[in-house]
PDB file of N, CA and C in Angstrom:
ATOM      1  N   UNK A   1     -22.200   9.429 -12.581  1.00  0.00           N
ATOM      2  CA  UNK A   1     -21.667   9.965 -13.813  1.00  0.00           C
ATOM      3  C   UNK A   1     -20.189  10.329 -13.665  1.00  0.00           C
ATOM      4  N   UNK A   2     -19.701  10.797 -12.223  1.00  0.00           N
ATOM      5  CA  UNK A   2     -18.125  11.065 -12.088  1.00  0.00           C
ATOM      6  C   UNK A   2     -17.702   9.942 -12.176  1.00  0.00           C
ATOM      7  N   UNK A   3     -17.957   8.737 -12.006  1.00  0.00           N
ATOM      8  CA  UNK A   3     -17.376   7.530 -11.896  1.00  0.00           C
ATOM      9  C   UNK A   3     -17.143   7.112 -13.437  1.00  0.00           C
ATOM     10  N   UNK A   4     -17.618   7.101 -14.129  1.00  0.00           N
ATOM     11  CA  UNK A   4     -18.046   6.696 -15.993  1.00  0.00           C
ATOM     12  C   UNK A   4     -17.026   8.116 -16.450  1.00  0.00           C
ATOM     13  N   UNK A   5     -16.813   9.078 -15.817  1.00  0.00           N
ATOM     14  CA  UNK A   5     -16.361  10.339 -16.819  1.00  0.00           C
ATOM     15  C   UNK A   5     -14.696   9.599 -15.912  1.00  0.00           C
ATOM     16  N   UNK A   6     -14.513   9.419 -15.015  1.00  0.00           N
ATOM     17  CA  UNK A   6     -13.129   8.935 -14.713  1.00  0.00           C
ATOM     18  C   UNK A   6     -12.295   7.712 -15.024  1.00  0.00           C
ATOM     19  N   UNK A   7     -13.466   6.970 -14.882  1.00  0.00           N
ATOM     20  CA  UNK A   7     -13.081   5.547 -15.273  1.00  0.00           C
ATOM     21  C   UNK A   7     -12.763   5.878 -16.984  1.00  0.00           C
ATOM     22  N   UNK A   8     -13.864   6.845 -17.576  1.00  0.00           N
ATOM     23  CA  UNK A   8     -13.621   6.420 -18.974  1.00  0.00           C
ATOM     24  C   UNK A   8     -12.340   7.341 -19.728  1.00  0.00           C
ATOM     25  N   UNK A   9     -11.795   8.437 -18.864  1.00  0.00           N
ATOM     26  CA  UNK A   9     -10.433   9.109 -19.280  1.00  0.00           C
ATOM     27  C   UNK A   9      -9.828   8.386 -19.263  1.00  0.00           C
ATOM     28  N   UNK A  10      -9.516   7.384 -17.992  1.00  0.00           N
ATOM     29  CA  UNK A  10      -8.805   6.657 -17.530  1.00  0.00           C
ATOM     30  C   UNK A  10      -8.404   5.687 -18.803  1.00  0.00           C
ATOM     31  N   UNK A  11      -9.501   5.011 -18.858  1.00  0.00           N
ATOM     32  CA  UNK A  11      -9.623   3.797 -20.356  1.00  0.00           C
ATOM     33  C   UNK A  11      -8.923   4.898 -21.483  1.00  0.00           C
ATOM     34  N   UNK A  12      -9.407   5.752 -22.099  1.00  0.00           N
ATOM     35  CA  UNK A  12      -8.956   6.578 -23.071  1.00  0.00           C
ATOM     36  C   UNK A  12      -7.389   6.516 -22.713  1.00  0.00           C
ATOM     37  N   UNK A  13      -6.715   7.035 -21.724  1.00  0.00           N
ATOM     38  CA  UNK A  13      -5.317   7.236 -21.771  1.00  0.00           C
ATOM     39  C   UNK A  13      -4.867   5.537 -21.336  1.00  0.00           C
ATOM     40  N   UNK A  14      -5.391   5.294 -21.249  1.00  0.00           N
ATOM     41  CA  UNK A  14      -4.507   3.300 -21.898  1.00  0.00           C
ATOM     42  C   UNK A  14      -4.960   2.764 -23.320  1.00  0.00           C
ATOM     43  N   UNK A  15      -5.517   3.380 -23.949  1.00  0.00           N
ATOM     44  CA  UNK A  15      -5.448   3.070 -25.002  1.00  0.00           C
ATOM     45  C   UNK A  15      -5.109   3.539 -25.775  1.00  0.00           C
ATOM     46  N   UNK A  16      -4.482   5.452 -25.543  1.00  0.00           N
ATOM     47  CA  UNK A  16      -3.695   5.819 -25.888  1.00  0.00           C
ATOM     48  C   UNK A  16      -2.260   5.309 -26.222  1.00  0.00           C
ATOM     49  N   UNK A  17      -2.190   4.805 -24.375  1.00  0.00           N
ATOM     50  CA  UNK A  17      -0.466   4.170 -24.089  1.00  0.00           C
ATOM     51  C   UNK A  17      -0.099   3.212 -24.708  1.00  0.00           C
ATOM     52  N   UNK A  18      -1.355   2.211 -25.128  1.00  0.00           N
ATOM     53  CA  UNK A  18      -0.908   0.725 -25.780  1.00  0.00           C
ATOM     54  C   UNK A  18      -0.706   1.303 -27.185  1.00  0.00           C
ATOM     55  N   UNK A  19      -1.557   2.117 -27.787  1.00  0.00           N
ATOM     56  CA  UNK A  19      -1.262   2.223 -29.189  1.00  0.00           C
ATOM     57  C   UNK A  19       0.405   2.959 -29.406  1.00  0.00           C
ATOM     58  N   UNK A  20       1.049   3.768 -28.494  1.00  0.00           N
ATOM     59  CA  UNK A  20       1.914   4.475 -27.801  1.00  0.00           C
ATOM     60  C   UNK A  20       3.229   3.117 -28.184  1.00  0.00           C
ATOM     61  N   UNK A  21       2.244   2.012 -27.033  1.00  0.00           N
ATOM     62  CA  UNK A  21       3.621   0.839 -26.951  1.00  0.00           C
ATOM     63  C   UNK A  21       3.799   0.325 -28.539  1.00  0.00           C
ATOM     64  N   UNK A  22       2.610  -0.061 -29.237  1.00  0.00           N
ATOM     65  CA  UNK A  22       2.811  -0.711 -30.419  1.00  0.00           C
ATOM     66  C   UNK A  22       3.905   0.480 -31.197  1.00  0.00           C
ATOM     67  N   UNK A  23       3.587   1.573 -31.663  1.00  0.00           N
ATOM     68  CA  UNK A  23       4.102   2.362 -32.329  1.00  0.00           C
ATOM     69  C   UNK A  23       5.670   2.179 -32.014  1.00  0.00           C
ATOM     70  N   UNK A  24       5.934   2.060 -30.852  1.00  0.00           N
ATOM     71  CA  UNK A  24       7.247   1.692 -30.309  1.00  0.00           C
ATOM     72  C   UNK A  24       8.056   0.788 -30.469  1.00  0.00           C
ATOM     73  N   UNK A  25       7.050  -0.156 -30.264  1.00  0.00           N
ATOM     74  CA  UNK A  25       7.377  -1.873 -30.521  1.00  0.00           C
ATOM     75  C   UNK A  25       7.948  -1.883 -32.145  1.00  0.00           C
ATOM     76  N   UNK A  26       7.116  -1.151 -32.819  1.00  0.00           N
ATOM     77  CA  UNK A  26       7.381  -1.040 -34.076  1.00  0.00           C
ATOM     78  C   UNK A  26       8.705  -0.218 -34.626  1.00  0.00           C
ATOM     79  N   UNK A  27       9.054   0.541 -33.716  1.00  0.00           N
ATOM     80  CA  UNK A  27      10.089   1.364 -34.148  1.00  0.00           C
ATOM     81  C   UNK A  27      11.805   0.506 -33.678  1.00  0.00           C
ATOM     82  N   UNK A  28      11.412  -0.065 -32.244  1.00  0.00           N
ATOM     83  CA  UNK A  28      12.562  -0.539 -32.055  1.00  0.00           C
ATOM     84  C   UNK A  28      13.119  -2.096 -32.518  1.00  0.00           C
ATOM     85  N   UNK A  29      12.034  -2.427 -33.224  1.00  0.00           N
ATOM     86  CA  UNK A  29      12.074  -3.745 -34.845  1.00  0.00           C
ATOM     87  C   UNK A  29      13.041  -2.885 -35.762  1.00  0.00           C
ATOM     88  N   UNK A  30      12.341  -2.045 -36.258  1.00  0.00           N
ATOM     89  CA  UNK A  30      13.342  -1.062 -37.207  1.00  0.00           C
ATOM     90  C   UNK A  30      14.252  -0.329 -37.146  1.00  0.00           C
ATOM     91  N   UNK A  31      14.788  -0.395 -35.712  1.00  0.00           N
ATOM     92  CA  UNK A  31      16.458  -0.063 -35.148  1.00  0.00           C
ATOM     93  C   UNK A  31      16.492   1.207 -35.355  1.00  0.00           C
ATOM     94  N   UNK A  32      15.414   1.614 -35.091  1.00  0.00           N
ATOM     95  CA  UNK A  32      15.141   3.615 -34.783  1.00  0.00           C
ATOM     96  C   UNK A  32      15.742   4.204 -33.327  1.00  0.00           C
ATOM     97  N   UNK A  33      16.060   3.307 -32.975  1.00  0.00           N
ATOM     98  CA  UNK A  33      16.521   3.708 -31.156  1.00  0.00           C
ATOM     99  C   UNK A  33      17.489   3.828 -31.376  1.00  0.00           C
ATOM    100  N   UNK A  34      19.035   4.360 -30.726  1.00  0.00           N
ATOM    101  CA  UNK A  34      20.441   3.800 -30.439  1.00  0.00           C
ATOM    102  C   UNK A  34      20.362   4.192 -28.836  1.00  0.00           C
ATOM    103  N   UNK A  35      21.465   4.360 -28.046  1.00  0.00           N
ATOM    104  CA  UNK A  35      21.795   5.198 -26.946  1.00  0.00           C
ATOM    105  C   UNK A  35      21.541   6.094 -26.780  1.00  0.00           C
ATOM    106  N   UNK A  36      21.824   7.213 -27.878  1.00  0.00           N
ATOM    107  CA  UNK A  36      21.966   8.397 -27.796  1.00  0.00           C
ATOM    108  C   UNK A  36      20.570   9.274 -28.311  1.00  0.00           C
ATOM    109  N   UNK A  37      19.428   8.328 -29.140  1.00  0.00           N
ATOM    110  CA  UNK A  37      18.393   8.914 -29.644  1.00  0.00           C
ATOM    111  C   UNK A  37      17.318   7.847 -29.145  1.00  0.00           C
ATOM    112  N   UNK A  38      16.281   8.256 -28.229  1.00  0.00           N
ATOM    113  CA  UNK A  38      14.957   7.029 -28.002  1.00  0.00           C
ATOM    114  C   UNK A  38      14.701   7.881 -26.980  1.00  0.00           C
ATOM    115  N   UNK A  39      14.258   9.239 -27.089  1.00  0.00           N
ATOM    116  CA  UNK A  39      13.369   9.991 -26.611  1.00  0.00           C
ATOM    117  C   UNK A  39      11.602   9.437 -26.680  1.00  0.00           C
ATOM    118  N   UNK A  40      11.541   8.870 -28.160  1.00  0.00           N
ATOM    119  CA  UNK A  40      10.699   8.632 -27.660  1.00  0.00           C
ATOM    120  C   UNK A  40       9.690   7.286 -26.973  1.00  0.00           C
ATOM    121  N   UNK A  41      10.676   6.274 -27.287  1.00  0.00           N
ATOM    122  CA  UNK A  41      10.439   5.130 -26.572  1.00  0.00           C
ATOM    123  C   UNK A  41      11.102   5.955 -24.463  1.00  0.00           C
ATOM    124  N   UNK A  42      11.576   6.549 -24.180  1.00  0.00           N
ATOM    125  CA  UNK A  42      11.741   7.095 -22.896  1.00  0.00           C
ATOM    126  C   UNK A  42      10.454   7.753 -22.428  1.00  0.00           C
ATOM    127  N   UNK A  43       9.792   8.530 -23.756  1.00  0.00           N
ATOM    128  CA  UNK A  43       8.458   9.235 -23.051  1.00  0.00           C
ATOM    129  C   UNK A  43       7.583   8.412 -22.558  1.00  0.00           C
ATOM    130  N   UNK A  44       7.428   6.887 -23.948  1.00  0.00           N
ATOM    131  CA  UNK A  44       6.439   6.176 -23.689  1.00  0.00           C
ATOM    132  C   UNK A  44       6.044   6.215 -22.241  1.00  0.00           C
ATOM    133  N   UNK A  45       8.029   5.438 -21.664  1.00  0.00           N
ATOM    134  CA  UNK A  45       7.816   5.141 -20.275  1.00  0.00           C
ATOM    135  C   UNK A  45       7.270   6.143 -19.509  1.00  0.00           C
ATOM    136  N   UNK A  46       7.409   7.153 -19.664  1.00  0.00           N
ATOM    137  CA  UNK A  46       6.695   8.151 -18.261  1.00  0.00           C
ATOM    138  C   UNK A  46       5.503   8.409 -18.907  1.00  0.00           C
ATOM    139  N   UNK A  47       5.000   8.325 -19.763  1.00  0.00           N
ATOM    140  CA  UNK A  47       3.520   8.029 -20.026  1.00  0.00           C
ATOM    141  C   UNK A  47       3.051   7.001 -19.209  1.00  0.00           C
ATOM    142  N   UNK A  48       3.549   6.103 -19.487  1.00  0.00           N
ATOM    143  CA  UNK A  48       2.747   4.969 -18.100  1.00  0.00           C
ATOM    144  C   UNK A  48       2.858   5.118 -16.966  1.00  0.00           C
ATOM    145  N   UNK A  49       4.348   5.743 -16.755  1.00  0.00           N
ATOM    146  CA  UNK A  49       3.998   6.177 -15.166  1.00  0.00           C
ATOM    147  C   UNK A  49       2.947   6.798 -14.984  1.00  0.00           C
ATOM    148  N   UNK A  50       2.888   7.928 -15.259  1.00  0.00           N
ATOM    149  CA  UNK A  50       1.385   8.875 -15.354  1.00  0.00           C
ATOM    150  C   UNK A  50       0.451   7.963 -15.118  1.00  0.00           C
ATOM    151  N   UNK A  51       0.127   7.355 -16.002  1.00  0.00           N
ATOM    152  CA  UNK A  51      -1.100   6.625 -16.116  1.00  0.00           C
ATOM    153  C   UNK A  51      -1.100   5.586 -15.132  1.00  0.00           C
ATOM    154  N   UNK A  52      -0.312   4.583 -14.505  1.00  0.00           N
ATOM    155  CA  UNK A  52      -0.491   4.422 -13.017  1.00  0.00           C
ATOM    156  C   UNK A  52      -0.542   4.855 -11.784  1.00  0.00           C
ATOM    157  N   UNK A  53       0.096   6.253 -11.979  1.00  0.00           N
ATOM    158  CA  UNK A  53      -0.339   6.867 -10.738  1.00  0.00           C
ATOM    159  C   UNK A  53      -1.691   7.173 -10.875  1.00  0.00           C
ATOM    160  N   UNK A  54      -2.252   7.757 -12.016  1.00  0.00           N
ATOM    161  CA  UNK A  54      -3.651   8.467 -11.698  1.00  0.00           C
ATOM    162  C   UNK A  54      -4.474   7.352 -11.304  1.00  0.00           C
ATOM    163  N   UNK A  55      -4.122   5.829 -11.741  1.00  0.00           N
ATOM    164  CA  UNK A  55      -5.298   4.658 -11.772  1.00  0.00           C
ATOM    165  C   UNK A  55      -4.993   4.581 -10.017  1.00  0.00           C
ATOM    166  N   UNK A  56      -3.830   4.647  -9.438  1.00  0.00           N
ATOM    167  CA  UNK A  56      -3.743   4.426  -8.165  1.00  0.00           C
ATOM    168  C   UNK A  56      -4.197   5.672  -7.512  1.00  0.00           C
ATOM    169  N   UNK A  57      -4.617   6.501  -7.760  1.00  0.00           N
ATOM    170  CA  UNK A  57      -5.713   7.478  -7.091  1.00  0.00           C
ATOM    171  C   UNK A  57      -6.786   7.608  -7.402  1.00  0.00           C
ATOM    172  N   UNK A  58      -7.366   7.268  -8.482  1.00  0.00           N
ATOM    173  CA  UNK A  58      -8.783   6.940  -8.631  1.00  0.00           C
ATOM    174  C   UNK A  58      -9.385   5.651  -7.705  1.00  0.00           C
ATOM    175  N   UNK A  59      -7.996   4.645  -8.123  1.00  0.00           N
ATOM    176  CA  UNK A  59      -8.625   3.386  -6.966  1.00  0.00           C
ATOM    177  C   UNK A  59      -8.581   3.721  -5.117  1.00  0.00           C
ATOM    178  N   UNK A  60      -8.217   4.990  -5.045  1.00  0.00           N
ATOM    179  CA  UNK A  60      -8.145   5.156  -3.473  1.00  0.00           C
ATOM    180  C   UNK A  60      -9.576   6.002  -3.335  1.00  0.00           C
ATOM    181  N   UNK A  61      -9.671   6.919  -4.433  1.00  0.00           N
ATOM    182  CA  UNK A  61     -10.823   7.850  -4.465  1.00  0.00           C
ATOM    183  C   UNK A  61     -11.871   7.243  -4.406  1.00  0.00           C
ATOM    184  N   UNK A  62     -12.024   6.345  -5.489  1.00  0.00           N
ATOM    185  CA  UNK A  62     -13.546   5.917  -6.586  1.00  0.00           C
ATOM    186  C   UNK A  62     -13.981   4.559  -4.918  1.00  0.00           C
ATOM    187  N   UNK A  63     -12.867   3.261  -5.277  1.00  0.00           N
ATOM    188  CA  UNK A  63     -13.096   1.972  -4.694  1.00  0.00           C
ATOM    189  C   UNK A  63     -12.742   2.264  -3.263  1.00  0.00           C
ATOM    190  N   UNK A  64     -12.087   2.963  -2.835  1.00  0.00           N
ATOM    191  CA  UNK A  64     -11.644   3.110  -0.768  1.00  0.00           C
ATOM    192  C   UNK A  64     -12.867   4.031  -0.295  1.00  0.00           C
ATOM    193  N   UNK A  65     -12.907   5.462  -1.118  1.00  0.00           N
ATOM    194  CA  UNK A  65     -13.209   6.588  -0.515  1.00  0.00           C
ATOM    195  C   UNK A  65     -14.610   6.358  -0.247  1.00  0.00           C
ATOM    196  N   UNK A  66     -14.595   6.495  -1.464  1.00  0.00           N
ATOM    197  CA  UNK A  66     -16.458   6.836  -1.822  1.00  0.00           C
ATOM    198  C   UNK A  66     -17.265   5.208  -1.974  1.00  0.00           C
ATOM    199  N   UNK A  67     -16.466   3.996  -1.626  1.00  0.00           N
ATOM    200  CA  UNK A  67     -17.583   3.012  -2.182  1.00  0.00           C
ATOM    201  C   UNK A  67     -17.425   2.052  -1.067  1.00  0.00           C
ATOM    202  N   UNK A  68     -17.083   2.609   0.334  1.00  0.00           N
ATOM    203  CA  UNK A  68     -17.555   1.929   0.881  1.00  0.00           C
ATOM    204  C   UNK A  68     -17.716   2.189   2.856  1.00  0.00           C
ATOM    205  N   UNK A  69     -17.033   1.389   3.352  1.00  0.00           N
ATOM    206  CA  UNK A  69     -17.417   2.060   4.759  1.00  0.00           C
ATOM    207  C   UNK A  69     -16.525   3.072   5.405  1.00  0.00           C
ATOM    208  N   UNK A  70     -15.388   3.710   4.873  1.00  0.00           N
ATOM    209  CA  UNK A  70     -14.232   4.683   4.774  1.00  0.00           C
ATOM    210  C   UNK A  70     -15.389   5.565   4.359  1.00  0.00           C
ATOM    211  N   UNK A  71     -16.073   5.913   3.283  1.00  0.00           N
ATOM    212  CA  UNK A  71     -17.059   7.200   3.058  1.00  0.00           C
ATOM    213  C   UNK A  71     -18.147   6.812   4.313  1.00  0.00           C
ATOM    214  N   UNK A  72     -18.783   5.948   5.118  1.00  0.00           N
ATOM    215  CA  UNK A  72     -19.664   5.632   5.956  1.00  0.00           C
ATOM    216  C   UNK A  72     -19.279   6.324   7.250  1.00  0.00           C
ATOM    217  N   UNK A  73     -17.910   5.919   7.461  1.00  0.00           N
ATOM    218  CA  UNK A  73     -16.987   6.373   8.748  1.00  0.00           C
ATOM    219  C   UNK A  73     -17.225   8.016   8.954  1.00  0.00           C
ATOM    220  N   UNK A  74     -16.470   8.517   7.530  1.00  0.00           N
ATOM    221  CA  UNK A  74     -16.612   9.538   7.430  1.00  0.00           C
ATOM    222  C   UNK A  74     -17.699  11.009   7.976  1.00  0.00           C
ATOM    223  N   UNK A  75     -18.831  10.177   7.143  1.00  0.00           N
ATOM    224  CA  UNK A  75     -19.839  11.037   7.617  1.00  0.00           C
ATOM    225  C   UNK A  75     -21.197  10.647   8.722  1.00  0.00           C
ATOM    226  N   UNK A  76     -20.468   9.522   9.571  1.00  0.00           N
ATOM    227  CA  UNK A  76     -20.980   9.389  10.883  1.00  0.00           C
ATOM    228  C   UNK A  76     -20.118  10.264  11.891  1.00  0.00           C
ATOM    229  N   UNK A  77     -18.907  10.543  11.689  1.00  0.00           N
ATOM    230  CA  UNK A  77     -18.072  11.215  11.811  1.00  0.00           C
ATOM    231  C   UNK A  77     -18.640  12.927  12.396  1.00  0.00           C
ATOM    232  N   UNK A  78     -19.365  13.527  11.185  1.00  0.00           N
ATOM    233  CA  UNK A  78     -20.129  14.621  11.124  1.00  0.00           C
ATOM    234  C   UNK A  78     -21.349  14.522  11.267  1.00  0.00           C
ATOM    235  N   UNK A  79     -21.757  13.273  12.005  1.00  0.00           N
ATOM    236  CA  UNK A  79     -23.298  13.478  11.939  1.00  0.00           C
ATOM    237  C   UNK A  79     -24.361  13.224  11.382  1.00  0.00           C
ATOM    238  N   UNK A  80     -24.002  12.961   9.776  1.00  0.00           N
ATOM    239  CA  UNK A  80     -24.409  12.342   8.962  1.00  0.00           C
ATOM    240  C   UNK A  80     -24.579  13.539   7.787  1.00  0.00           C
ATOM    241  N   UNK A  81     -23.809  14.593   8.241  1.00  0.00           N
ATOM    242  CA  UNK A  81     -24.040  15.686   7.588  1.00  0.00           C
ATOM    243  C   UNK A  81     -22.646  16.399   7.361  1.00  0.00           C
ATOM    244  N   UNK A  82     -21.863  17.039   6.375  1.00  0.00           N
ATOM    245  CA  UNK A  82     -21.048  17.624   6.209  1.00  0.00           C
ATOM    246  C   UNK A  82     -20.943  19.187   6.577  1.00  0.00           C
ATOM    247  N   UNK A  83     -22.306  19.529   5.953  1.00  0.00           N
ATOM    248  CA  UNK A  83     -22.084  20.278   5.705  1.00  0.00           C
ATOM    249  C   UNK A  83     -22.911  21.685   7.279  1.00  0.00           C
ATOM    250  N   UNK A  84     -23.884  21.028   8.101  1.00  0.00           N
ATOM    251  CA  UNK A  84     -24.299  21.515   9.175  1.00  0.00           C
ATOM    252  C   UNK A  84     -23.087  22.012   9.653  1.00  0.00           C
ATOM    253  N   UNK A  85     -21.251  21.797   9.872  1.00  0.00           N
ATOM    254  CA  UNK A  85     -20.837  22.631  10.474  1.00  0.00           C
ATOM    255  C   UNK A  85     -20.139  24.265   9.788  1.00  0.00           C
ATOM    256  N   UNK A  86     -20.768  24.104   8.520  1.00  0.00           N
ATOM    257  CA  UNK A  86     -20.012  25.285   8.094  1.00  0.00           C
ATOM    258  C   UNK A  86     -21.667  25.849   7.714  1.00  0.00           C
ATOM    259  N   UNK A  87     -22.281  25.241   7.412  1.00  0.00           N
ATOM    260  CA  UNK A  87     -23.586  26.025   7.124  1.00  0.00           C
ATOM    261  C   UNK A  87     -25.054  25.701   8.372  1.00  0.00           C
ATOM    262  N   UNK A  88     -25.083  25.929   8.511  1.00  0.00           N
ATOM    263  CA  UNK A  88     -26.084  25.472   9.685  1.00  0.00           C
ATOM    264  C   UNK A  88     -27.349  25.510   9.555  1.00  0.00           C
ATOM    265  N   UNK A  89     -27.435  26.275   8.297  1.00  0.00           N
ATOM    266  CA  UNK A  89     -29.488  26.375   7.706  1.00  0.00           C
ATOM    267  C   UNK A  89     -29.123  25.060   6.418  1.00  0.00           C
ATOM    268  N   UNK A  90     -28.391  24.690   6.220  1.00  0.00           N
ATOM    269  CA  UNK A  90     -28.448  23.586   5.396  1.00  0.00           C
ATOM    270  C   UNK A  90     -28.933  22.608   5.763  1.00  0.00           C
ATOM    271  N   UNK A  91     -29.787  22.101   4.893  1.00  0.00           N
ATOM    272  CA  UNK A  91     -30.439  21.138   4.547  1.00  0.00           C
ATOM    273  C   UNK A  91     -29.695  19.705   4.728  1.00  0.00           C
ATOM    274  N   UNK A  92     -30.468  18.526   6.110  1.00  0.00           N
ATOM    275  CA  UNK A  92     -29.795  17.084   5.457  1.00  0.00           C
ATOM    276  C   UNK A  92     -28.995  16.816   4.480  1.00  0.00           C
ATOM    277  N   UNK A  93     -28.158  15.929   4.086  1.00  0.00           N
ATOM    278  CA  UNK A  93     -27.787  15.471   3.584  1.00  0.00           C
ATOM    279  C   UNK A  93     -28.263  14.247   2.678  1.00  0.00           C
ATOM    280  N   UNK A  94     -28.028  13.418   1.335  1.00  0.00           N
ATOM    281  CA  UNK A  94     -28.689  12.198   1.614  1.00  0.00           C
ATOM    282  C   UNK A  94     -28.670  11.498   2.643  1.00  0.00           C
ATOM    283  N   UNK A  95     -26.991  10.988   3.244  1.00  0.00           N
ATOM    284  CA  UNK A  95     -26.766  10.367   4.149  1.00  0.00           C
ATOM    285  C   UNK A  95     -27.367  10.472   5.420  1.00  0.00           C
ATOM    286  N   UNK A  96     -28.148  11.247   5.405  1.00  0.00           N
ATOM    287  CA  UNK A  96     -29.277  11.690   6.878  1.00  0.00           C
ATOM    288  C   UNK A  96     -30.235  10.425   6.449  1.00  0.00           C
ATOM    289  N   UNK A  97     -30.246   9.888   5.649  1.00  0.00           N
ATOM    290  CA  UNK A  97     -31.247   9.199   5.333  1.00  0.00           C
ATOM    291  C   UNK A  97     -31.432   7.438   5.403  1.00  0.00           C
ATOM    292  N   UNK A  98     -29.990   7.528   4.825  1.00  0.00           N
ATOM    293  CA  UNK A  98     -29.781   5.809   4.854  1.00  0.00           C
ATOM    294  C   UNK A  98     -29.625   5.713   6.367  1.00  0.00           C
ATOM    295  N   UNK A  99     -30.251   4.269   6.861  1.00  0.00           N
ATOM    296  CA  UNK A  99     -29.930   3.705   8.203  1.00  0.00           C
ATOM    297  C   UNK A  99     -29.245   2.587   7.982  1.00  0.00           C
ATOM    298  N   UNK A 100     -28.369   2.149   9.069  1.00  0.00           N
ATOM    299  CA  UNK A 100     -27.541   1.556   9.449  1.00  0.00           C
ATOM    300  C   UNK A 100     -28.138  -0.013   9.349  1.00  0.00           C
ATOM    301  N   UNK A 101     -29.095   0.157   9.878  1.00  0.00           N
ATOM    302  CA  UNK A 101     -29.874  -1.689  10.372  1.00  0.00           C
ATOM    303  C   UNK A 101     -30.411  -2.182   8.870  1.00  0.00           C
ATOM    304  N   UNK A 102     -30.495  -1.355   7.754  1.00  0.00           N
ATOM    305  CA  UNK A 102     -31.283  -1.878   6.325  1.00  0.00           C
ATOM    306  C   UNK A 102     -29.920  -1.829   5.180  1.00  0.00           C
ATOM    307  N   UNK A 103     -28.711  -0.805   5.575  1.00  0.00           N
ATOM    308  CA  UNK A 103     -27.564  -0.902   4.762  1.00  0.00           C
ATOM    309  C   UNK A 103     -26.929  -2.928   4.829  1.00  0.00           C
ATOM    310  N   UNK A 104     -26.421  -3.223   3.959  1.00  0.00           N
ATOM    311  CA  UNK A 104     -25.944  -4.618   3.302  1.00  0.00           C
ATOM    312  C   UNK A 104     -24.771  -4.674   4.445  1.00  0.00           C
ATOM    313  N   UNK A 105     -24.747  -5.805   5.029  1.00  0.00           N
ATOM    314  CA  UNK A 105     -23.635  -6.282   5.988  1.00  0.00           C
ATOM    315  C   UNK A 105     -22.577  -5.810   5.697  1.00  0.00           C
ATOM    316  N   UNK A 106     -21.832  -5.478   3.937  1.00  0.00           N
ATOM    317  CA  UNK A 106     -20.530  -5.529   3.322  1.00  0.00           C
ATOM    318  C   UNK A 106     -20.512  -3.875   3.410  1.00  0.00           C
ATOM    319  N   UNK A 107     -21.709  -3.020   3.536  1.00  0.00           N
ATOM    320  CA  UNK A 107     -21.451  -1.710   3.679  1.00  0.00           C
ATOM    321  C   UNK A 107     -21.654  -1.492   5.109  1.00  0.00           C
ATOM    322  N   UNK A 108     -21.421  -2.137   5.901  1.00  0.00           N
ATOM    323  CA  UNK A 108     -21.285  -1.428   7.506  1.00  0.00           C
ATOM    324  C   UNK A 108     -19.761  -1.231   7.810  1.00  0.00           C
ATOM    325  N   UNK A 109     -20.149   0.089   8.979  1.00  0.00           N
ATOM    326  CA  UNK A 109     -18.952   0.188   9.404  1.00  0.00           C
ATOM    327  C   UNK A 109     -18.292  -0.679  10.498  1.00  0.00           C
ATOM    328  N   UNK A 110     -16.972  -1.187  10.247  1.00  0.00           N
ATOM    329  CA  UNK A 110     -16.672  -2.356  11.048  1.00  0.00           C
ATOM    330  C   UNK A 110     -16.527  -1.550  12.677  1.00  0.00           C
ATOM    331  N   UNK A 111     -16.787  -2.480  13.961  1.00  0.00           N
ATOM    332  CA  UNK A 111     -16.673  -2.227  14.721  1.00  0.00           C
ATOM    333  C   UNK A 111     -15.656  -1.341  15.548  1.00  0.00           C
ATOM    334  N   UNK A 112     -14.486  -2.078  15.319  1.00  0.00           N
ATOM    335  CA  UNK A 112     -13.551  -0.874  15.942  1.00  0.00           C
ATOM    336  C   UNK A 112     -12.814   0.648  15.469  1.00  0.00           C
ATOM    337  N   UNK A 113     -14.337   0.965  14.240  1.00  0.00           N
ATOM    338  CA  UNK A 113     -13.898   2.366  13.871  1.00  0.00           C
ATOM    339  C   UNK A 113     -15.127   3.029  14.554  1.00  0.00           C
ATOM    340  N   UNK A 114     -16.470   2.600  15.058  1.00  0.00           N
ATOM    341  CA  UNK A 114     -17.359   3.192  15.430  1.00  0.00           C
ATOM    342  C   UNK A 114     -16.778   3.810  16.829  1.00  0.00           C
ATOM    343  N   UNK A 115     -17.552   4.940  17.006  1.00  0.00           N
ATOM    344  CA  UNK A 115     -16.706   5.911  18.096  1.00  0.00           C
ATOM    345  C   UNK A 115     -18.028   5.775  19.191  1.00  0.00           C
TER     346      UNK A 115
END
């Protein structure tokens, strides 16, 4: 569900930005800009900046972090557990659970990160 609530802000603020660009597109047809006034064709632009940086941290978060053997690494790392070193009556984790020999070839961890 974090993935659908991020991905879908994400979508929301580009379709913000495009309607953003048209409105723009439209203004600088009608010679609303000069030098000295196009504040807001200038915001547009850092509106998109925005909006590529956040897509380039969701894609490190969502597609690096969490979806694949970078989150695997991780919590072989700890054991298979995060949270045993700060809590120690805690309960497994899921990841206590999945094994290595039944996970999909494309989700293993590659060899020269295993310790």
């Amino acid at each position: 569900s974090v993935f659908y609530l991020l991905t879908g802000f994400h979508g929301m603020h580009v379709v913000v930005g495009t309607l953003w660009l048209m409105v723009s597109l439209v203004r600088l047809w009608r010679g609303e800009f000069s030098s000295q006034r196009h504040f807001g064709f200038e915001a547009c632009i850092w509106y998109w900046h925005f909006v590529d940086v956040v897509w380039v941290a969701l894609w490190c978060l969502v597609y690096v972090w969490f979806g694949g053997w970078l989150y695997m690494w991780w919590f072989k790392m700890w054991d298979g557990d995060v949270y045993t070193f700060k809590y120690p009556d805690a309960k497994p984790s899921w990841y206590a659970y999945i094994q290595e020999e039944h996970a999909p070839s494309w989700y293993k961890i590659p060899d020269h990160l295993k310790g």
